[in-house]
Protein backbone atom coordinates (compact mmCIF):
# COMPACT_ATOMS: atom_id res chain seq x y z
CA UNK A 1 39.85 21.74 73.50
CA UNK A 2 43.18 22.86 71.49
CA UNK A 3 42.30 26.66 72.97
CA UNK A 4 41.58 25.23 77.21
CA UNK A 5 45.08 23.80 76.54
CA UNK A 6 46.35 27.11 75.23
CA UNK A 7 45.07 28.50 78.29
CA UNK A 8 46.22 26.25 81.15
CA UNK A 9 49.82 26.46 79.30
CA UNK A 10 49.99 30.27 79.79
CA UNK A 11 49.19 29.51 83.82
CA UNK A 12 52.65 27.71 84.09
CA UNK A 13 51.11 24.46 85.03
CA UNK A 14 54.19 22.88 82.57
CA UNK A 15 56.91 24.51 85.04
CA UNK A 16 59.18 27.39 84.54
CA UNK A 17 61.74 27.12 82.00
CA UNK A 18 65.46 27.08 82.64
CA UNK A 19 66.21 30.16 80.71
CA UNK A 20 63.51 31.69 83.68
CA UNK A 21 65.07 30.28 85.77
CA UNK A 22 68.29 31.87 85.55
CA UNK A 23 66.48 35.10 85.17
CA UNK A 24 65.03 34.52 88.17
CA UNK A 25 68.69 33.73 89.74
CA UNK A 26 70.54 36.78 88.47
CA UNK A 27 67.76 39.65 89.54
CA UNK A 28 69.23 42.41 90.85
CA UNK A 29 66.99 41.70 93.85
CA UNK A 30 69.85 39.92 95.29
CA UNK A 31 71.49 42.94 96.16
CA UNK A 32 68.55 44.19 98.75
CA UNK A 33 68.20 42.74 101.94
CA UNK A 34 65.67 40.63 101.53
CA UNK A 35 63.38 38.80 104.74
CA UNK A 36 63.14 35.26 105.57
CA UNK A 37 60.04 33.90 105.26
CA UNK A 38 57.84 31.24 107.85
CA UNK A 39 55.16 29.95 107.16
CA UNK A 40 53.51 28.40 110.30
CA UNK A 41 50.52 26.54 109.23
CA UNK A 42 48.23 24.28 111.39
CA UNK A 43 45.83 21.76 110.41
CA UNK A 44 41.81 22.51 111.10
CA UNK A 45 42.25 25.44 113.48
CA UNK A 46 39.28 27.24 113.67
CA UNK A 47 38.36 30.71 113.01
CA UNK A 48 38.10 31.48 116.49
CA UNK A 49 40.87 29.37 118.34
CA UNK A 50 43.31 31.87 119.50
CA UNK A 51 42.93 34.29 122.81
CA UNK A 52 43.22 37.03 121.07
CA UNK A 53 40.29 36.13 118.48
CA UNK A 54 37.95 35.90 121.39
CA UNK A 55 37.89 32.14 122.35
CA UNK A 56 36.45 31.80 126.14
CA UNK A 57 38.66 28.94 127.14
CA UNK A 58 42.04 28.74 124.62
CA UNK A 59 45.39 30.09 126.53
CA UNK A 60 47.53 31.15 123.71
CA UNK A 61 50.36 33.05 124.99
CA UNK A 62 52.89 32.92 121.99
CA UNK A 63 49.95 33.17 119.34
CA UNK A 64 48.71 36.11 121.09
CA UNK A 65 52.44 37.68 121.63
CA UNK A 66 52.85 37.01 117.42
CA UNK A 67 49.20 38.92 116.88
CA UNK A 68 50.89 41.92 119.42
CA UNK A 69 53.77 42.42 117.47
CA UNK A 70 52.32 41.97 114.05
CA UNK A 71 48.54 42.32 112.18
CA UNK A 72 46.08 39.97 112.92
CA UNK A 73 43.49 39.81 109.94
CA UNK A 74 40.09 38.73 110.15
CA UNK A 75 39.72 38.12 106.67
CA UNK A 76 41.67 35.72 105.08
CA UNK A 77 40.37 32.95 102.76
CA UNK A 78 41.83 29.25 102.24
CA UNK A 79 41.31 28.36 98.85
CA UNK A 80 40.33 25.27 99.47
CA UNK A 81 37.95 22.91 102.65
CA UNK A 82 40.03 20.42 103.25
CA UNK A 83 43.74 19.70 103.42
CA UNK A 84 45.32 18.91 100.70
CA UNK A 85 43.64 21.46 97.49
CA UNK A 86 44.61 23.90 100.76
CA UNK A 87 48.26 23.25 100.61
CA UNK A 88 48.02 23.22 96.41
CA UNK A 89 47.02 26.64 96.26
CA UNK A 90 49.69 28.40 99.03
CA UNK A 91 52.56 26.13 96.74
CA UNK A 92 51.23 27.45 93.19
CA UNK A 93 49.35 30.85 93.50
CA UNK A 94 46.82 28.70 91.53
CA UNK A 95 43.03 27.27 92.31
CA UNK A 96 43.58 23.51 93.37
CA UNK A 97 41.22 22.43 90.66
CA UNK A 98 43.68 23.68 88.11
CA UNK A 99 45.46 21.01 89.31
CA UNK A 100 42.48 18.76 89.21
CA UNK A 101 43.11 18.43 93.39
CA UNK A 102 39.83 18.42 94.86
CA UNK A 103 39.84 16.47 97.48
CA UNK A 104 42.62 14.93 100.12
CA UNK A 105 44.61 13.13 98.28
CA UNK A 106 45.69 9.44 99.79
CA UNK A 107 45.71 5.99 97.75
CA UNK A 108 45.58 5.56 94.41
CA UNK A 109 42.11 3.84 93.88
CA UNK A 110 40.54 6.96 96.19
CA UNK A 111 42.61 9.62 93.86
CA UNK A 112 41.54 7.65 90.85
CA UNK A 113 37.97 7.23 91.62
CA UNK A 114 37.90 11.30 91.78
CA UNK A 115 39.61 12.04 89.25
CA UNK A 116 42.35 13.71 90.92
CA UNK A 117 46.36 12.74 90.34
CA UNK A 118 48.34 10.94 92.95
CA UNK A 119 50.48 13.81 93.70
CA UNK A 120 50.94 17.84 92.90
CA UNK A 121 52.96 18.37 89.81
CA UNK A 122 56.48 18.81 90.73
CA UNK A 123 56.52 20.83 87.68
CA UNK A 124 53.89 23.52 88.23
CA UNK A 125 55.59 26.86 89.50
CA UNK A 126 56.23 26.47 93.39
CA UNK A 127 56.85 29.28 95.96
CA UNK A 128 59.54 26.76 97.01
CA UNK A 129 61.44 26.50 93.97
CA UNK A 130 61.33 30.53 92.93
CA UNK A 131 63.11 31.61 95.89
CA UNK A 132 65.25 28.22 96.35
CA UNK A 133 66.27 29.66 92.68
CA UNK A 134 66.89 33.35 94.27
CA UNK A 135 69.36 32.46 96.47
CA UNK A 136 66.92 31.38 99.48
CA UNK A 137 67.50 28.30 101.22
CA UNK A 138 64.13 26.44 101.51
CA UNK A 139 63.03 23.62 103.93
CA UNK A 140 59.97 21.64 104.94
CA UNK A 141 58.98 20.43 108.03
CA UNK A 142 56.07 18.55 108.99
CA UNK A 143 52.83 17.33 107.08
CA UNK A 144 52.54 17.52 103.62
CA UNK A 145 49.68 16.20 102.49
CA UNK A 146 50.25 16.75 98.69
CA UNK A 147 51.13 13.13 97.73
CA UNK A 148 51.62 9.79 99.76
CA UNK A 149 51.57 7.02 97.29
CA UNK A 150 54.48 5.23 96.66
CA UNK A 151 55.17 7.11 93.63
CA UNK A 152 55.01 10.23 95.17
CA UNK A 153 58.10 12.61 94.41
CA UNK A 154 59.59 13.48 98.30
CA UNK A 155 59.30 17.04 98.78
CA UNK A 156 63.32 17.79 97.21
CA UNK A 157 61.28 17.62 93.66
CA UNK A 158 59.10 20.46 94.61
CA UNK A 159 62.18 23.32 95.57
CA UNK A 160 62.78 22.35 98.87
CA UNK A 161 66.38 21.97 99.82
CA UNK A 162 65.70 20.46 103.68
CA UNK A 163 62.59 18.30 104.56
CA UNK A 164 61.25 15.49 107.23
CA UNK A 165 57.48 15.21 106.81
CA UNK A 166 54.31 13.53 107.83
CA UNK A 167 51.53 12.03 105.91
CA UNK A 168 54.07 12.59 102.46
CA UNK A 169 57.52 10.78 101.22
CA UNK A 170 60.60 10.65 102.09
CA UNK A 171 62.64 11.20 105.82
CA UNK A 172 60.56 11.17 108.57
CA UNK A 173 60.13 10.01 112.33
CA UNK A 174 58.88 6.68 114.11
CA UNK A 175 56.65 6.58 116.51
CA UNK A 176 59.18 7.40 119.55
CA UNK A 177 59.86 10.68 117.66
CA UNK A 178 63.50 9.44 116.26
CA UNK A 179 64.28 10.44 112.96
CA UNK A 180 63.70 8.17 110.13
CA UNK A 181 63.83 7.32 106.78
CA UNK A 182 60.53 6.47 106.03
CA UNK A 183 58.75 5.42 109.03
CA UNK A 184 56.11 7.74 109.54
CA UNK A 185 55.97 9.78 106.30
CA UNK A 186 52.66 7.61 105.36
CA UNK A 187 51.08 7.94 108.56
CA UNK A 188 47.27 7.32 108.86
CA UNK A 189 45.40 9.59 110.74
CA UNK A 190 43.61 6.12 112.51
CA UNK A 191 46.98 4.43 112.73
CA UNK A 192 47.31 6.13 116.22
CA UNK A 193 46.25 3.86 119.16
CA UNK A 194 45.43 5.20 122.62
CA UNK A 195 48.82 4.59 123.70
CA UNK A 196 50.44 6.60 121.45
CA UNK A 197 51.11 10.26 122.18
CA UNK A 198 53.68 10.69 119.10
CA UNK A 199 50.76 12.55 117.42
CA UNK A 200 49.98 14.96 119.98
CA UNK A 201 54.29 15.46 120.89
CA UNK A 202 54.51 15.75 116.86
CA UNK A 203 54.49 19.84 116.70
CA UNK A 204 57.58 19.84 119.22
CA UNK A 205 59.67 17.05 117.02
CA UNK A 206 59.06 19.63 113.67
CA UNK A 207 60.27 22.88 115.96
CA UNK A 208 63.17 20.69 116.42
CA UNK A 209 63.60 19.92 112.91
CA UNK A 210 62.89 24.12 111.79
CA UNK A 211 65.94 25.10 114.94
CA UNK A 212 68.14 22.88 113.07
CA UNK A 213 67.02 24.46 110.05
CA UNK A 214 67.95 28.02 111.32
CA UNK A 215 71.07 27.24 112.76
CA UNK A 216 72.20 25.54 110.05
CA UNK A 217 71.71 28.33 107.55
CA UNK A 218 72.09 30.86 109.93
CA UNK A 219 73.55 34.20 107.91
CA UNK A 220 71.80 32.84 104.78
CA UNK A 221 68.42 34.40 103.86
CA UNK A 222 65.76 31.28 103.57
CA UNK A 223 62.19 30.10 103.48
CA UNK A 224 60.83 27.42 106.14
CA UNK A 225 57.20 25.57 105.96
CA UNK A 226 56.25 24.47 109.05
CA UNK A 227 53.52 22.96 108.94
CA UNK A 228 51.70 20.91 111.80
CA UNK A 229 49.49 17.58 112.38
CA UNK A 230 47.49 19.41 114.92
CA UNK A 231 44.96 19.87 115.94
CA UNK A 232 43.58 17.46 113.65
CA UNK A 233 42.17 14.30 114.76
CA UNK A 234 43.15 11.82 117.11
CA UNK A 235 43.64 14.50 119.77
CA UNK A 236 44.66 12.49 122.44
CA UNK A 237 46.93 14.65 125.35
CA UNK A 238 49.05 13.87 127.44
CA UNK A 239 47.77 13.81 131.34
CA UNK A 240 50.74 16.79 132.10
CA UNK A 241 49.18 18.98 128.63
CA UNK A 242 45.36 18.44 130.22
CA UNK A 243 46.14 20.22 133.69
CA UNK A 244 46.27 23.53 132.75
CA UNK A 245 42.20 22.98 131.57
CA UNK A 246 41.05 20.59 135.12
CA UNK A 247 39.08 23.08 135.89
CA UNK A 248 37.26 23.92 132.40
CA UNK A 249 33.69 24.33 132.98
CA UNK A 250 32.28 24.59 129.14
CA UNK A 251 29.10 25.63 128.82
CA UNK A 252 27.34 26.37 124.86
CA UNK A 253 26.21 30.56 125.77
CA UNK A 254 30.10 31.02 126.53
CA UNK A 255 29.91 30.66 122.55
CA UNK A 256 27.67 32.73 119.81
CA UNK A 257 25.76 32.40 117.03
CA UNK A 258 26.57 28.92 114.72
CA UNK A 259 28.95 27.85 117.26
CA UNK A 260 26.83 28.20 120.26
CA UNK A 261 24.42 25.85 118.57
CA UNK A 262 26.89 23.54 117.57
CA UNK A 263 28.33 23.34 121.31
CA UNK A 264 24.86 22.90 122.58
CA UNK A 265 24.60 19.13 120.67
CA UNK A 266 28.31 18.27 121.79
CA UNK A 267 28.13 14.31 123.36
CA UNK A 268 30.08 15.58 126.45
CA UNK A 269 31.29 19.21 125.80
CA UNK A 270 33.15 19.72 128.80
CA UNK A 271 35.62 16.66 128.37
CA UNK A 272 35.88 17.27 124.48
CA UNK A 273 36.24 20.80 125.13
CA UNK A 274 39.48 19.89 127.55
CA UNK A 275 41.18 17.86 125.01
CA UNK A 276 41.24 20.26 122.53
CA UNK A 277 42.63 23.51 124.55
CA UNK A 278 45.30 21.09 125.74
CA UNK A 279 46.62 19.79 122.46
CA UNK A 280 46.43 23.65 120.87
CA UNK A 281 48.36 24.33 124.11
CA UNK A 282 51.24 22.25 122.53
CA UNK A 283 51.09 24.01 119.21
CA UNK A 284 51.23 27.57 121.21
CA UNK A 285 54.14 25.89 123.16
CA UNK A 286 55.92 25.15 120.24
CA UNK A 287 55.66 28.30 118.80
CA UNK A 288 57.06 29.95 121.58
CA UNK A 289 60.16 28.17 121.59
CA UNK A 290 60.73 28.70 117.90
CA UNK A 291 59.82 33.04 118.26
CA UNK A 292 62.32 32.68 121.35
CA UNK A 293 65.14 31.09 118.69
CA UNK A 294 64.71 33.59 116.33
CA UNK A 295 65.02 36.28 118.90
CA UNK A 296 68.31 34.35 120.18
CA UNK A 297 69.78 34.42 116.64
CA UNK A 298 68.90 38.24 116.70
CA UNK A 299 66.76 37.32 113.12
CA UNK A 300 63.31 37.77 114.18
CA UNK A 301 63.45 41.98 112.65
CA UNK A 302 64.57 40.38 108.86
CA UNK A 303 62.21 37.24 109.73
CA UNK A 304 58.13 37.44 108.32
CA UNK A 305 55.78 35.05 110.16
CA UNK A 306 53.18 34.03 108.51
CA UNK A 307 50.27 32.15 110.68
CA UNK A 308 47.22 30.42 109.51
CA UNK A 309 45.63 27.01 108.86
CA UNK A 310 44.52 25.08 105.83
CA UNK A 311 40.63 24.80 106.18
CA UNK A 312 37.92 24.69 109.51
CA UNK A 313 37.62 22.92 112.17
CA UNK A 314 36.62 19.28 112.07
CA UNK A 315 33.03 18.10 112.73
CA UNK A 316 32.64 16.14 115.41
CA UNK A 317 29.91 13.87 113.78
CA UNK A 318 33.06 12.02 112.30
CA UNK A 319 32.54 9.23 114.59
CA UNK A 320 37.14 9.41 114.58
CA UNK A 321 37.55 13.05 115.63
CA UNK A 322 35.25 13.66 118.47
CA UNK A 323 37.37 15.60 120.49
CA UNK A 324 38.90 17.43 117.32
CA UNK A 325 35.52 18.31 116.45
CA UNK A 326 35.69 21.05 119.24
CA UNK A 327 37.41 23.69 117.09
CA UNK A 328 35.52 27.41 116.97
CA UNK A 329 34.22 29.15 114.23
CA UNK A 330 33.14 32.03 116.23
CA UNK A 331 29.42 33.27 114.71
CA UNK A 332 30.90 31.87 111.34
CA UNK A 333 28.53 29.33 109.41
CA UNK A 334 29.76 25.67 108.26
CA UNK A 335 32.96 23.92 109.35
CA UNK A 336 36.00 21.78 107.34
CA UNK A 337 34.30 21.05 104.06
CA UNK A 338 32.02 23.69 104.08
CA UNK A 339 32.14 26.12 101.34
CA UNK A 340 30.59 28.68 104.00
CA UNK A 341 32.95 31.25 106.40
CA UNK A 342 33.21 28.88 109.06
CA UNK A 343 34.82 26.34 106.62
CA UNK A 344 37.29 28.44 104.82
CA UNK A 345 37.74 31.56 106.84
CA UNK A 346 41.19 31.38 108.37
CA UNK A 347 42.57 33.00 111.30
CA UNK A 348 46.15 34.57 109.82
CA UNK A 349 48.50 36.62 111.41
CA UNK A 350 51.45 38.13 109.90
CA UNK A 351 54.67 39.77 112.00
CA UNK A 352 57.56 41.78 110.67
CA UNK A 353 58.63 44.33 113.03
CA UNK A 354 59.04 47.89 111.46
CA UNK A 355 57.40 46.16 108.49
CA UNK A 356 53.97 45.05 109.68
CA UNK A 357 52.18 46.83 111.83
CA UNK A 358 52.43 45.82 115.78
CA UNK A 359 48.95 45.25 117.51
CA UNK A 360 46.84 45.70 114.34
CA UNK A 361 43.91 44.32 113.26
CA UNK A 362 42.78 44.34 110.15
CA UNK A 363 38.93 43.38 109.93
CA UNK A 364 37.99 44.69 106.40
CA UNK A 365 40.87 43.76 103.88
CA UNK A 366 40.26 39.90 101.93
CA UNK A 367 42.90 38.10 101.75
CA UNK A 368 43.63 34.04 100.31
CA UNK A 369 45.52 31.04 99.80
CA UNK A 370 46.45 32.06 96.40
CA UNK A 371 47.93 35.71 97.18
CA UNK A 372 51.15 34.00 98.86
CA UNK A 373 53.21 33.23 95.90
CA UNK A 374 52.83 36.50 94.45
CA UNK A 375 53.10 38.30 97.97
CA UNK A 376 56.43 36.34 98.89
CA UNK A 377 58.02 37.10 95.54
CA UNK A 378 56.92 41.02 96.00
CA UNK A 379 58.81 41.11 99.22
CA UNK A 380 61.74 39.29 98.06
CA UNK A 381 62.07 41.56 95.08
CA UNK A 382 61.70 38.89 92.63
CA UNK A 383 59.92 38.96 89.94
CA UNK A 384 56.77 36.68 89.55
CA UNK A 385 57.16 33.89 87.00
CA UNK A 386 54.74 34.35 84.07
CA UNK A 387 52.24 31.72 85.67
CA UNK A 388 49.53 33.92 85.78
CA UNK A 389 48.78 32.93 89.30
CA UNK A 390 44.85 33.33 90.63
CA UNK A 391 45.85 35.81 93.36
CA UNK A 392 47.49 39.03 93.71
CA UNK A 393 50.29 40.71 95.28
CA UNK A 394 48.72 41.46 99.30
CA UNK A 395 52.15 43.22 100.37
CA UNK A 396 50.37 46.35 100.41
CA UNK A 397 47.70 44.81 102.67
CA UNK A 398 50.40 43.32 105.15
CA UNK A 399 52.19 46.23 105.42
CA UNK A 400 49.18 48.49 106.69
CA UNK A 401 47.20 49.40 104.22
CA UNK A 402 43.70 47.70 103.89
CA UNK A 403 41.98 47.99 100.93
CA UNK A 404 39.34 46.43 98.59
CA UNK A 405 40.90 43.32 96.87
CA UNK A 406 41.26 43.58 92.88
CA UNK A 407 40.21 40.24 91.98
CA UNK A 408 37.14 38.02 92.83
CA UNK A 409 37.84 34.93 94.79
CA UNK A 410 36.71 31.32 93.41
CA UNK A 411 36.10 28.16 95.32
CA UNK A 412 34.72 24.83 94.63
CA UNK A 413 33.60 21.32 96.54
CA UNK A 414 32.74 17.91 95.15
CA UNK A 415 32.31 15.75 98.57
CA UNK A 416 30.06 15.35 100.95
CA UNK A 417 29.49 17.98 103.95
CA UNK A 418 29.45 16.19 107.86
CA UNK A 419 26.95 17.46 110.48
CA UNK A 420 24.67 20.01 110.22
CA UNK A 421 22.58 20.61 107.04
CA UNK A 422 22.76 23.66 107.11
CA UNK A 423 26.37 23.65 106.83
CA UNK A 424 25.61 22.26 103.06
CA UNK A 425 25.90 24.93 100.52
CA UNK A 426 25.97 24.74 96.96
CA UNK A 427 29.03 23.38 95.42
CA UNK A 428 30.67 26.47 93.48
CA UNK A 429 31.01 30.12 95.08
CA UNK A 430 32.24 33.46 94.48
CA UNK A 431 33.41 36.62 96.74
CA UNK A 432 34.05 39.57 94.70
CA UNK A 433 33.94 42.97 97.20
CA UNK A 434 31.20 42.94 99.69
CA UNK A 435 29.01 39.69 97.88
CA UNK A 436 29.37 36.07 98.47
CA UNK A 437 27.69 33.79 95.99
CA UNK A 438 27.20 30.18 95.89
CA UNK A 439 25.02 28.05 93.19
CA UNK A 440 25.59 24.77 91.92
CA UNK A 441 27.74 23.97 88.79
CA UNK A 442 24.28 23.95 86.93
CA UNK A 443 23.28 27.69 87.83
CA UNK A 444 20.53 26.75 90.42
CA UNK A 445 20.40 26.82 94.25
CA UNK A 446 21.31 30.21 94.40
CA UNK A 447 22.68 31.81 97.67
CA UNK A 448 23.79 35.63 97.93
CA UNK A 449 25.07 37.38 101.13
CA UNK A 450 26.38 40.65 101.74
CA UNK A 451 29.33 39.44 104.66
CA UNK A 452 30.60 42.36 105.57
CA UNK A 453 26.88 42.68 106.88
CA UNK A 454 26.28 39.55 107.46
CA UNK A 455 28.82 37.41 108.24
CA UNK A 456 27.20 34.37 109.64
CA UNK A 457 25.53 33.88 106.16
CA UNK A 458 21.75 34.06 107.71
CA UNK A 459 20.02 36.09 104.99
CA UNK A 460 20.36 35.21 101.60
CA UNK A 461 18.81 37.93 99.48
CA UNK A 462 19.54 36.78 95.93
CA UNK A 463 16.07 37.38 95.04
CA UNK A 464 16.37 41.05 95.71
CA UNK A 465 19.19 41.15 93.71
CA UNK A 466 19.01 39.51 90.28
CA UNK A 467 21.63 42.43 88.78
CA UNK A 468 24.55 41.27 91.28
CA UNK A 469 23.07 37.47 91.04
CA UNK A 470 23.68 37.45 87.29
CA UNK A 471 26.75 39.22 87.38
CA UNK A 472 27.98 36.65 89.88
CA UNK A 473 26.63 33.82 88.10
CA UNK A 474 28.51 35.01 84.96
CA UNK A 475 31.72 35.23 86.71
CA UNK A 476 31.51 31.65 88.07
CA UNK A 477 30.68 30.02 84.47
CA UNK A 478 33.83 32.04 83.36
CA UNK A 479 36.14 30.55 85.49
CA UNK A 480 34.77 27.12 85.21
CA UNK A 481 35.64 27.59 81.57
CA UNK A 482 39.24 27.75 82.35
CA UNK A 483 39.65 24.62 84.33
CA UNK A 484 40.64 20.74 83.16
CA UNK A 485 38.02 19.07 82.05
């Protein structure tokens, strides 16, 4: 016991000390130019759900003018299934389950009953706090999703200079999008009626609240979260966001693979099909206005956008998110909560002109969740905390240069998968290079697959190799060694 203490010490989950701290404060990185940083992250956007990626019915303008001016990469990893061990790992550069965040965190009897805290640590090392203690001015706007209990710290405990959120504490909006002190901040997802379009307006009220953001730090280099509600569930557009998809005639063969299948046993495809193109339609909207501002403020060539979301799309089997469960994995297996691509494989783009290549795509390099702290502080010229975080610096990666990853990535899931069966895998898994393992936390159920071959996880060939299975295997019982009991 005395030495897993020993160990989760050295990974900074106590915080960074003040003498750090002003380390941190007085590099001589201040004297570089250093970039801004966005982070534009939705909530269950499938692999899939951009133009560019190949979806038969999304219009994505601005997403697809971000992928033309940056890299688009077709293999980046969340760290987590769902929502909030998602957001843990981009804040901490750690595995949620160092955290013991397994699950999305809401009321205290739910957190309690599995075993999870009520809230992040808002002393674990946070990408927030580094830079905020680099000089960078740091805001949050939108959901956050890492604590919404009463006791929760607001989102100023965490590094964050500026915040309004959603589903967290502190300032926030009511439900006729004026701001608020509290009003909203512990919205339920089923707390929306019919009526109510605040949800699916929601992306345009935290562009508001990231141009105020900008303009009020404008000559000061910063970092902004902007993170969305959509497009998870209730999706629930406007008549005005539906008419640029009247004429939508879905049909399942306009999809492949997994998803074809999945489209095929859709209640009413067509309709469901409508609803969600027009509420991505206001996330691409919103975008656009925010790459215009930037472009107005003549910031967008210091200014790295970084675009992804936090797990897969929902499963429409949820008898609450039926027309949220339209999201696309592409040919990718499993959805949100699946341990398989199609649950944890991202789509991520990544623009800084003359830094990042324009028009790129990068469809070989592996990327995750827990490479962002390290990769922000690289390009800020700071120096990484001692935290020992889980991933690696990726700066290489974004600036042009794929290569094979260094480390192996880990994953874990404790709940219950929706749907399909076969979107069920075992609960623990493993990519290290070209191999994907999964096996339960007892060693059995063993599933190998080679992705770069097979990336719809079809053909598991474990038996035919017992060399990499055991390798694998040994790997996973490792890292379960290091995590809280």
């Amino acid at each position: 016991m005395n030495s897993r203490r020993t160990f989760l010490k050295t990974l900074g989950l106590g915080g960074i000390s003040l003498a750090m701290q002003g380390c941190l404060a007085a590099t001589g990185a201040r004297n570089k130019p250093r970039p801004n940083f966005i982070f534009f992250f939705t909530d269950d956007q499938g692999w899939q759900d951009l133009k560019c990626a190949g979806h038969p019915y999304l219009k994505t303008p601005n997403m697809d003018r971000l992928a033309k001016e940056g890299t688009r990469f077709e293999q980046f990893y969340s760290s987590a299934s769902v929502c909030s061990p998602s957001r843990a790992a981009f804040m901490t550069g750690h595995y949620p389950a160092r955290h013991r965040i397994h699950q999305h965190l809401w009321k205290h009897s739910h957190n309690k009953h599995l075993g999870m805290p009520d809230y992040l640590d808002p002393k674990a090392a946070m990408v927030t706090r580094i830079l905020q203690n680099a000089g960078y001015h740091t805001g949050h706007f939108g959901k956050w999703h890492l604590g919404n209990t009463q006791n929760a710290p607001e989102p100023g405990a965490y590094g964050i200079d500026a915040y309004r959120t959603l589903v967290g504490t502190g300032p926030s909006w009511d439900r006729n999008g004026k701001k608020s002190k509290t009003d909203l901040a512990h919205l339920s997802y089923d707390s929306c009626t019919n009526k109510d379009h605040f949800w699916t307006h929601s992306t345009d009220l935290i562009v508001d609240e990231a141009i105020a953001f900008l303009e009020k730090n404008e000559g000061q280099p910063f970092y902004l979260n902007l993170w969305t509600l959509l497009p998870h569930a209730p999706n629930r557009p406007t008549t005005e966001q539906l008419k640029k998809y009247q004429g939508l005639k879905a049909k399942p063969e306009d999809f492949e693979s997994w998803m074809r299948g999945y489209a095929e046993k859709a209640s009413d495809l067509e309709e469901q099909m409508k609803t969600y193109c027009a509420v991505m339609g206001n996330i691409d909207a919103a975008l656009g206005r925010l790459l215009d501002k930037l472009d107005e403020m003549k910031i967008a060539d210091h200014t790295l956008i970084f675009f992804t979301s936090d797990n897969g799309p929902e499963d429409y089997h949820i008898g609450n998110v039926r027309n949220s469960g339209m999201g696309s994995t592409g040919r990718l297996r499993g959805r949100k909560r699946s341990l398989y691509e199609g649950g944890i494989r991202m789509p991520c783009i990544a623009r800084w002109p003359d830094h990042i290549p324009a028009g790129a795509v990068d469809k070989t390099s592996v990327m995750a969740a827990v490479d962002w702290l390290p990769t922000v502080c690289a390009l800020a010229g700071i120096p990484t905390p001692d935290i020992k975080p889980d991933g690696e610096d990726v700066s290489d990666i974004l600036k042009g240069t794929p290569r094979a990853r260094r480390r192996p990535l880990f994953w874990e899931w404790r709940g219950r998968v929706h749907g399909n069966k076969a979107f069920t895998p075992p609960g623990l898994a493993i990519r290290d290079g070209d191999w994907k393992l999964f096996a339960e936390p007892d060693g059995s159920r063993k599933e190998l697959y080679h992705i770069p071959k097979d990336p719809e996880e079809r053909n598991n060939v474990a038996e035919q190799n017992p060399i990499i299975v055991s390798r694998l295997l040994q790997q996973l019982s490792e890292w379960k060694e290091t995590l809280p009991e």
